[in-house]
N, C-alpha and C. Protein backbone atom coordinates (compact mmCIF):
# COMPACT_ATOMS: atom_id res chain seq x y z
N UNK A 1 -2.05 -25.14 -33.75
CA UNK A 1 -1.17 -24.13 -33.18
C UNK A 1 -0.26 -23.53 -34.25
N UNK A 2 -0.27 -24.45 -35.51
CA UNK A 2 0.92 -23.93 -36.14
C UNK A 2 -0.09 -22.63 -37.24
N UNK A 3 -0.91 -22.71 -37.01
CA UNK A 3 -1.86 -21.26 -37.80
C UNK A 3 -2.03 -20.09 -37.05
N UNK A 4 -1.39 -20.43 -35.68
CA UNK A 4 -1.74 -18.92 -35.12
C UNK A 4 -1.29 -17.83 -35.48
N UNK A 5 -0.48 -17.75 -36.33
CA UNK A 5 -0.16 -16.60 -37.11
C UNK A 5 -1.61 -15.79 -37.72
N UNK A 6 -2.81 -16.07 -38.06
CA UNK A 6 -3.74 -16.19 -38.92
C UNK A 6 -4.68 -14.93 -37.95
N UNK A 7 -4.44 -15.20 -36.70
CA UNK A 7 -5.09 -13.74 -36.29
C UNK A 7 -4.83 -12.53 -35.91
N UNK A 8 -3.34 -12.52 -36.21
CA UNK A 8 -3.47 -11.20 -36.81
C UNK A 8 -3.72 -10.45 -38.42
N UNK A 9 -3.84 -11.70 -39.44
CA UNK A 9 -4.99 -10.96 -40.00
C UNK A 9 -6.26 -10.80 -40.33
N UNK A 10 -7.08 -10.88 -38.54
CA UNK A 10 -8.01 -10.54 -38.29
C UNK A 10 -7.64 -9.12 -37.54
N UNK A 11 -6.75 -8.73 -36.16
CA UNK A 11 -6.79 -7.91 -35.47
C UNK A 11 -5.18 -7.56 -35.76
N UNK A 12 -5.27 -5.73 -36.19
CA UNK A 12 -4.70 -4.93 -36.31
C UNK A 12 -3.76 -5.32 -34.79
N UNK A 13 -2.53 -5.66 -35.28
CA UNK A 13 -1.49 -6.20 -33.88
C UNK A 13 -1.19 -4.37 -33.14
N UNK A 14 -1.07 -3.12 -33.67
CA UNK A 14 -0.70 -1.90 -33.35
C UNK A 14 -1.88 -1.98 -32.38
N UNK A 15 -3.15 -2.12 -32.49
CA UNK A 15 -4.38 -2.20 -31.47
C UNK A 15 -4.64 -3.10 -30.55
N UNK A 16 -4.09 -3.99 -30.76
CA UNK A 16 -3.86 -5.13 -29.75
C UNK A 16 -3.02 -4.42 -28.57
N UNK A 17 -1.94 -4.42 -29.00
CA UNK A 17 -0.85 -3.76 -28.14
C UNK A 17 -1.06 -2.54 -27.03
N UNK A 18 -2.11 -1.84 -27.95
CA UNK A 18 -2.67 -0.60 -27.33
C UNK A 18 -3.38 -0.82 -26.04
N UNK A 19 -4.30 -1.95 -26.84
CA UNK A 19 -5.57 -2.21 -25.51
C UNK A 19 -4.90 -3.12 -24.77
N UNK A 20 -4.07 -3.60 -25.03
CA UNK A 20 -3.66 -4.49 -23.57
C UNK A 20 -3.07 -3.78 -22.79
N UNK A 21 -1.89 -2.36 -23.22
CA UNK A 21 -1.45 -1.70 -22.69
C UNK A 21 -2.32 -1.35 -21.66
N UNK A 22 -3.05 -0.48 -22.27
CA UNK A 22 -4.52 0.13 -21.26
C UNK A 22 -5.16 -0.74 -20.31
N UNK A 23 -5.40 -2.27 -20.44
CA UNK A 23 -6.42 -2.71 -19.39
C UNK A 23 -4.83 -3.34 -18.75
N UNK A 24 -3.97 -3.37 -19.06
CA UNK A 24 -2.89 -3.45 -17.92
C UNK A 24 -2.87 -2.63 -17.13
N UNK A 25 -2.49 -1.45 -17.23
CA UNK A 25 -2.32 -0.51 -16.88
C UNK A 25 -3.37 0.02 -15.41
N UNK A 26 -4.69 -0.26 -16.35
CA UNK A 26 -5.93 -0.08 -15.30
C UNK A 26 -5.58 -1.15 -14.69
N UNK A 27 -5.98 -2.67 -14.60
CA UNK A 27 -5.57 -3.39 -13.82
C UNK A 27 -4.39 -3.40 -12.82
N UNK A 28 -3.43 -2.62 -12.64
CA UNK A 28 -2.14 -2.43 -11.77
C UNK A 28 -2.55 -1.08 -11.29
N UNK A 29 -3.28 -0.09 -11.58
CA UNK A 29 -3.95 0.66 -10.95
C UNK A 29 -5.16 0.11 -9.83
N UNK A 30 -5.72 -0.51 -10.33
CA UNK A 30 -7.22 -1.19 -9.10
C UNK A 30 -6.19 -1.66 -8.44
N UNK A 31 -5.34 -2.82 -8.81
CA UNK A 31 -4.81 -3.61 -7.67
C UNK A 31 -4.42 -2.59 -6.59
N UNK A 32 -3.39 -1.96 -6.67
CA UNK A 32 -3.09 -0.43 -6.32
C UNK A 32 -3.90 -0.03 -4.83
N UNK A 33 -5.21 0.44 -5.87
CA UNK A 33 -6.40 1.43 -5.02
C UNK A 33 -6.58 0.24 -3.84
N UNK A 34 -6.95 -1.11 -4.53
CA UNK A 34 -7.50 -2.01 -3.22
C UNK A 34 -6.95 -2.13 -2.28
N UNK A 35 -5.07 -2.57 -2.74
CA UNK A 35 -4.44 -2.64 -1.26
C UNK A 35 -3.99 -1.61 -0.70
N UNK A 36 -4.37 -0.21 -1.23
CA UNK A 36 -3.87 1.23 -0.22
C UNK A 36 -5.81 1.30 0.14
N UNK A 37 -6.63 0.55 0.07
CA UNK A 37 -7.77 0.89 0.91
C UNK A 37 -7.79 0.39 2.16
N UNK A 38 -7.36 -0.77 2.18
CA UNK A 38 -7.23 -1.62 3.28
C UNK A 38 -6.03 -1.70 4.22
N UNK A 39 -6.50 -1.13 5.43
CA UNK A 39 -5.81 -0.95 6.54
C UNK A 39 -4.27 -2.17 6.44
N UNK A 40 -4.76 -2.88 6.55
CA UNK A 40 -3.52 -4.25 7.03
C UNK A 40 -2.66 -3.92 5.46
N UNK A 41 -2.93 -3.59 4.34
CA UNK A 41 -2.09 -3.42 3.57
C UNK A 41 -1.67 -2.83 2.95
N UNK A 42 -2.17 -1.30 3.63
CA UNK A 42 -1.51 0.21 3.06
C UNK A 42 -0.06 0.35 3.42
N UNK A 43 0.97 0.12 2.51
CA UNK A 43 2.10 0.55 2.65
C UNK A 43 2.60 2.07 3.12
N UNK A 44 1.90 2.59 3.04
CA UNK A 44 2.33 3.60 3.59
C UNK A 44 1.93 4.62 4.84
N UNK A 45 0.76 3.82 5.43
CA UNK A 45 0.66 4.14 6.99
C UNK A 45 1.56 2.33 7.73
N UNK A 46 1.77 1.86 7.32
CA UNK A 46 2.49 0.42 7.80
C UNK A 46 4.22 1.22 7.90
N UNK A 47 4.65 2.12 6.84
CA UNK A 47 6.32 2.47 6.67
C UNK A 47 6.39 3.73 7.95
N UNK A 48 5.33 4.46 8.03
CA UNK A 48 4.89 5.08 8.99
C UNK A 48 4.45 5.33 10.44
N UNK A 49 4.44 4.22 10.47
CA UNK A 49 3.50 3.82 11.97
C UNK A 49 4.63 3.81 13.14
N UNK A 50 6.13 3.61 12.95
CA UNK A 50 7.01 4.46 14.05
C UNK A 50 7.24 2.98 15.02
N UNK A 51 6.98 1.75 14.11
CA UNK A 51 7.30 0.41 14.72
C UNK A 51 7.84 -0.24 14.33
């Protein structure tokens, strides 16, 4: 553990940062799409629904 310093000089840390950004990003997007597909957990026909 005490060498983990050692990969970043394998992987450019500015690109690291990037792509995690991005598959975060997508990932909190899907999550997103799935629960506004599904009835029981669309927030916003549920804030709507007048009950």
């Amino acid at each position: 553990m005490s060498e983990f310093y050692k990969i970043w000089k394998i992987f450019d840390p500015r690109s690291v940062f990037v792509v995690q950004g991005v598959f975060l990003f997508t990932l909190a997007a899907m999550i997103h799409l799935v629960l506004l597909s599904n009835e029981n957990t669309n927030w916003f026909t549920l804030a709507f629904a007048g009950n």
